[in-house]
C-alpha atoms as a PDB file:
ATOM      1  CA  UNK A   1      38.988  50.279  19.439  1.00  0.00           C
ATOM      2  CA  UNK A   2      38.380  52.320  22.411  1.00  0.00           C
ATOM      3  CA  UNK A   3      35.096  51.690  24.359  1.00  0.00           C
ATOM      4  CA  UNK A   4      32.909  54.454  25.069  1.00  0.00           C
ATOM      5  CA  UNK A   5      30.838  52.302  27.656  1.00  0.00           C
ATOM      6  CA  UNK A   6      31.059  49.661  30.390  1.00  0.00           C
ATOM      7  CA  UNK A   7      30.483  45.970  29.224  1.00  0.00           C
ATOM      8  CA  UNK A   8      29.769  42.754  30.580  1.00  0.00           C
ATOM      9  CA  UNK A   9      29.881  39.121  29.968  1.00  0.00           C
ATOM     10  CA  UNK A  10      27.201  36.841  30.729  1.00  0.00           C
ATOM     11  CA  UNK A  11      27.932  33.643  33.051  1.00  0.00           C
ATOM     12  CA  UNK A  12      29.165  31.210  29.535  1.00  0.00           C
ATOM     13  CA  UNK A  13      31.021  34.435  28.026  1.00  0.00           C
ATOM     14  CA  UNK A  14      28.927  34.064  25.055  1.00  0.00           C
ATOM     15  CA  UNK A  15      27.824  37.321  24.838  1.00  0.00           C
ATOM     16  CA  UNK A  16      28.289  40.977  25.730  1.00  0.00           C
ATOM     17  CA  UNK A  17      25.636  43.146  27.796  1.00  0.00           C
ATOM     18  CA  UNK A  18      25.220  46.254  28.908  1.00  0.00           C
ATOM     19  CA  UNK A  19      26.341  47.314  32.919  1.00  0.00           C
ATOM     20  CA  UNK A  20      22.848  47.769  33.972  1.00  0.00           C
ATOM     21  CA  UNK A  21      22.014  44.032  32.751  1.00  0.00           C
ATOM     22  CA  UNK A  22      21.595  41.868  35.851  1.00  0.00           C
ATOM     23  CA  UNK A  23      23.262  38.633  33.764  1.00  0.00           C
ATOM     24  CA  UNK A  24      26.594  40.767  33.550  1.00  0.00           C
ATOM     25  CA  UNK A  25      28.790  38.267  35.622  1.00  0.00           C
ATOM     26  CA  UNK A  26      32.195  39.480  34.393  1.00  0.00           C
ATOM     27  CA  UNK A  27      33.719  42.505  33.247  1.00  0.00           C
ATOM     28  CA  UNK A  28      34.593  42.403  29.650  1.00  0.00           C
ATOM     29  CA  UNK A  29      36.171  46.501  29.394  1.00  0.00           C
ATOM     30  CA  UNK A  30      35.388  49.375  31.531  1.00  0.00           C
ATOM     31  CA  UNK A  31      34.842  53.029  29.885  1.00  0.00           C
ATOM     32  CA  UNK A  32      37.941  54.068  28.263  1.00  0.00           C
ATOM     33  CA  UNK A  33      39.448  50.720  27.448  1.00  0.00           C
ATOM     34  CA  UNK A  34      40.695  49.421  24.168  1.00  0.00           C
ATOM     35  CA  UNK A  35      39.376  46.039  22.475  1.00  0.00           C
ATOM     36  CA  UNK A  36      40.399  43.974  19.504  1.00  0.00           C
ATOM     37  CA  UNK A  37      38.984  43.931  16.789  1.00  0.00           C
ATOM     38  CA  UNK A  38      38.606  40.228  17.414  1.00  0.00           C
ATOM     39  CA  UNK A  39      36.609  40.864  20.469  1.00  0.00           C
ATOM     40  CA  UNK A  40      34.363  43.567  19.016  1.00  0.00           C
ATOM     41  CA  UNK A  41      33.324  41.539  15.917  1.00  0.00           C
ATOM     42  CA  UNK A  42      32.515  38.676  18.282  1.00  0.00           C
ATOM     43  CA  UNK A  43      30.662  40.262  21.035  1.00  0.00           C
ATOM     44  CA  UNK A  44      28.572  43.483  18.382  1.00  0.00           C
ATOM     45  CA  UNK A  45      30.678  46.062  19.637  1.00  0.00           C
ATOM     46  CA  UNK A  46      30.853  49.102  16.953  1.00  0.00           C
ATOM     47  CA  UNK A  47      32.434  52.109  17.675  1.00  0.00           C
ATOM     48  CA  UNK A  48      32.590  51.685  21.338  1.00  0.00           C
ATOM     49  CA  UNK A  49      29.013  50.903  21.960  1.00  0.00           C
ATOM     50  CA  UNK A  50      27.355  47.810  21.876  1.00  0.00           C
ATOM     51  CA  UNK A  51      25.243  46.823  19.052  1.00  0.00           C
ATOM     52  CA  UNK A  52      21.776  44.750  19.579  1.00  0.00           C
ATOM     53  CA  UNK A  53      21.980  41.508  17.120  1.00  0.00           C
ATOM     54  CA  UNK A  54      25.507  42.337  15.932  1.00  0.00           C
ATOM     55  CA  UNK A  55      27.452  39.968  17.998  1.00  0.00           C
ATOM     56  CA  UNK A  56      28.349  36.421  16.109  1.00  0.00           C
ATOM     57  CA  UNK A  57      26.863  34.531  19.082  1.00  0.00           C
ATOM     58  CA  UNK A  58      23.688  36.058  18.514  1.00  0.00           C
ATOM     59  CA  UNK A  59      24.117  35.339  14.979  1.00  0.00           C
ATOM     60  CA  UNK A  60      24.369  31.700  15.167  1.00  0.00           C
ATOM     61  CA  UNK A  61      21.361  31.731  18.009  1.00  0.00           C
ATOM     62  CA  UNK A  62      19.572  33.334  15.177  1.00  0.00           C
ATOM     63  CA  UNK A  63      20.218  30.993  12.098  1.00  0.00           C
ATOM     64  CA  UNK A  64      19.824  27.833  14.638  1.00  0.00           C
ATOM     65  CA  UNK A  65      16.477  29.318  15.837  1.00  0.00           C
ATOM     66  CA  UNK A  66      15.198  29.677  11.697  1.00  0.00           C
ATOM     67  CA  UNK A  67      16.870  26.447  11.148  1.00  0.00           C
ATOM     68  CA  UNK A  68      14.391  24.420  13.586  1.00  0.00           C
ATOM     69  CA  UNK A  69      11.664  26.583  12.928  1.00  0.00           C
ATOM     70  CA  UNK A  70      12.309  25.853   8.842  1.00  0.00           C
ATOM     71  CA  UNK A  71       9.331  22.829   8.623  1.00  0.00           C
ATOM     72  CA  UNK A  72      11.409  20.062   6.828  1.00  0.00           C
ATOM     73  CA  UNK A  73      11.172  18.905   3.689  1.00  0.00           C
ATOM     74  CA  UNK A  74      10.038  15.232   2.362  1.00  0.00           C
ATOM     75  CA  UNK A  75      12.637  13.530   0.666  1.00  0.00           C
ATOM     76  CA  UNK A  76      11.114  11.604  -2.613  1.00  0.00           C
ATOM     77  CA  UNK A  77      12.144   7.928  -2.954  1.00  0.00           C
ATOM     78  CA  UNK A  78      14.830   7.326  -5.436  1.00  0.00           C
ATOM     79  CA  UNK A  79      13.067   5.722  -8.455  1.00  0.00           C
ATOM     80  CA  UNK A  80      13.317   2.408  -9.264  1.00  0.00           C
ATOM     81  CA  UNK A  81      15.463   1.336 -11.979  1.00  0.00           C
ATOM     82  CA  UNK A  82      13.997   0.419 -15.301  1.00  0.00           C
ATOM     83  CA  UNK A  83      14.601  -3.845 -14.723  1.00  0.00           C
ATOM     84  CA  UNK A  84      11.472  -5.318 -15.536  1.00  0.00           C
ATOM     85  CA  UNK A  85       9.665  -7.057 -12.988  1.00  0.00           C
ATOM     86  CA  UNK A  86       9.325 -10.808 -13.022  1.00  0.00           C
ATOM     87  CA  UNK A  87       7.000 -12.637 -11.749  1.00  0.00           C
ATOM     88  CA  UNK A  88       8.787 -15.524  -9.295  1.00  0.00           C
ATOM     89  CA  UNK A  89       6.651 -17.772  -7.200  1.00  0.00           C
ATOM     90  CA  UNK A  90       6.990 -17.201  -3.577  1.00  0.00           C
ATOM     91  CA  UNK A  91       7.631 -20.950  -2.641  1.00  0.00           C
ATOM     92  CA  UNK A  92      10.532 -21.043  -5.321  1.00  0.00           C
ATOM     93  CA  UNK A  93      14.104 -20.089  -3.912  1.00  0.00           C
ATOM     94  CA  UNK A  94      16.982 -19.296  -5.880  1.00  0.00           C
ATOM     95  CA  UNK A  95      19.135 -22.352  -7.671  1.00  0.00           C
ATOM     96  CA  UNK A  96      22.731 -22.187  -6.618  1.00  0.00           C
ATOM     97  CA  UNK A  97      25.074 -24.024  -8.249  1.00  0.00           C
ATOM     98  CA  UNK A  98      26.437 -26.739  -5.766  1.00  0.00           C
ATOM     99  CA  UNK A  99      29.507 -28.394  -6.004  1.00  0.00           C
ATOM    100  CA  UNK A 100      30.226 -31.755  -5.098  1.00  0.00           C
ATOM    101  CA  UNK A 101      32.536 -32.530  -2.409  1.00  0.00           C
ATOM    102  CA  UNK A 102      35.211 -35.046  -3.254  1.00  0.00           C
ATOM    103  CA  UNK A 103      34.515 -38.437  -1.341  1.00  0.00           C
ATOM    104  CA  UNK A 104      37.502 -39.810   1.089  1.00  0.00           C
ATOM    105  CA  UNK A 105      37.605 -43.222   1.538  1.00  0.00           C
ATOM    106  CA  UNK A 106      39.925 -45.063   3.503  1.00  0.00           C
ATOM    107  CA  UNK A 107      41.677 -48.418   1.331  1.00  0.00           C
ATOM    108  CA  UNK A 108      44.445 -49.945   3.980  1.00  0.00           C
ATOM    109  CA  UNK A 109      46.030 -47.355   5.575  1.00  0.00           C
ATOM    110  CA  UNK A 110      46.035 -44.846   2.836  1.00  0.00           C
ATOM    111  CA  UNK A 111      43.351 -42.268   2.392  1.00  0.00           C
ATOM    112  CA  UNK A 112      42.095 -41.517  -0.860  1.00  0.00           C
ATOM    113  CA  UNK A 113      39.723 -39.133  -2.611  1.00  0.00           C
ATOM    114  CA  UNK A 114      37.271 -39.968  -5.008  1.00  0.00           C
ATOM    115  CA  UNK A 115      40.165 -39.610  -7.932  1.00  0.00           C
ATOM    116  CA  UNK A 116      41.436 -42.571  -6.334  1.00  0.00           C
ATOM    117  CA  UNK A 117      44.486 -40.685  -5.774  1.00  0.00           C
ATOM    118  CA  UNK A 118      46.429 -40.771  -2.547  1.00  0.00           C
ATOM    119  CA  UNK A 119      46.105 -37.599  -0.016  1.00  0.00           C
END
């Protein structure tokens, strides 16, 4: 696409403005120049001129901007499952099963366990 008007680049390259634009800090094409189409989508340039608000840049500013500006919505609490509630004193813990340990004894030199059987 040829460009039918002097743009430049502000100081992060983020986005295209005009030459009489004091944050212009580099030159992005000069009259007369040709520009990808990859450029012109990116920076709002249609038909050689520069379009307000057309540039992706501006479009992500944009939907950022609504984003945080969107008040946000209160998530509900996931319900509770249907188990039905028992009533368990507060001093009361949980039984666990324990399991005995074997005893180990020692009989004259040889150890044994409570199976009487030699380890």
């Amino acid at each position: 696409m040829q460009m039918k008007e002097r743009l430049y680049l502000i100081e992060d390259r983020s986005k295209a403005v005009l030459e009489s634009d004091r944050n212009g800090k580099y030159l992005l094409c000069k009259k007369g120049a040709e520009v990808t189409k990859d450029e012109a989508e990116f920076y709002g340039i249609v038909d050689g001129y520069l379009k307000p608000g057309a540039s992706v840049a501006e479009q992500v500013a944009k939907q950022t901007v609504e984003r945080a500006s969107k008040p946000k919505k209160k998530r509900k609490k996931a319900a509770a499952k249907s188990e039905p509630k028992t009533s368990k004193p507060k001093d009361e813990e949980p039984k666990s099963e324990q399991i005995a340990e074997p005893e180990v004894t020692r009989q004259g030199g040889v150890i044994k366990n409570g199976n009487n059987k030699e380890i």
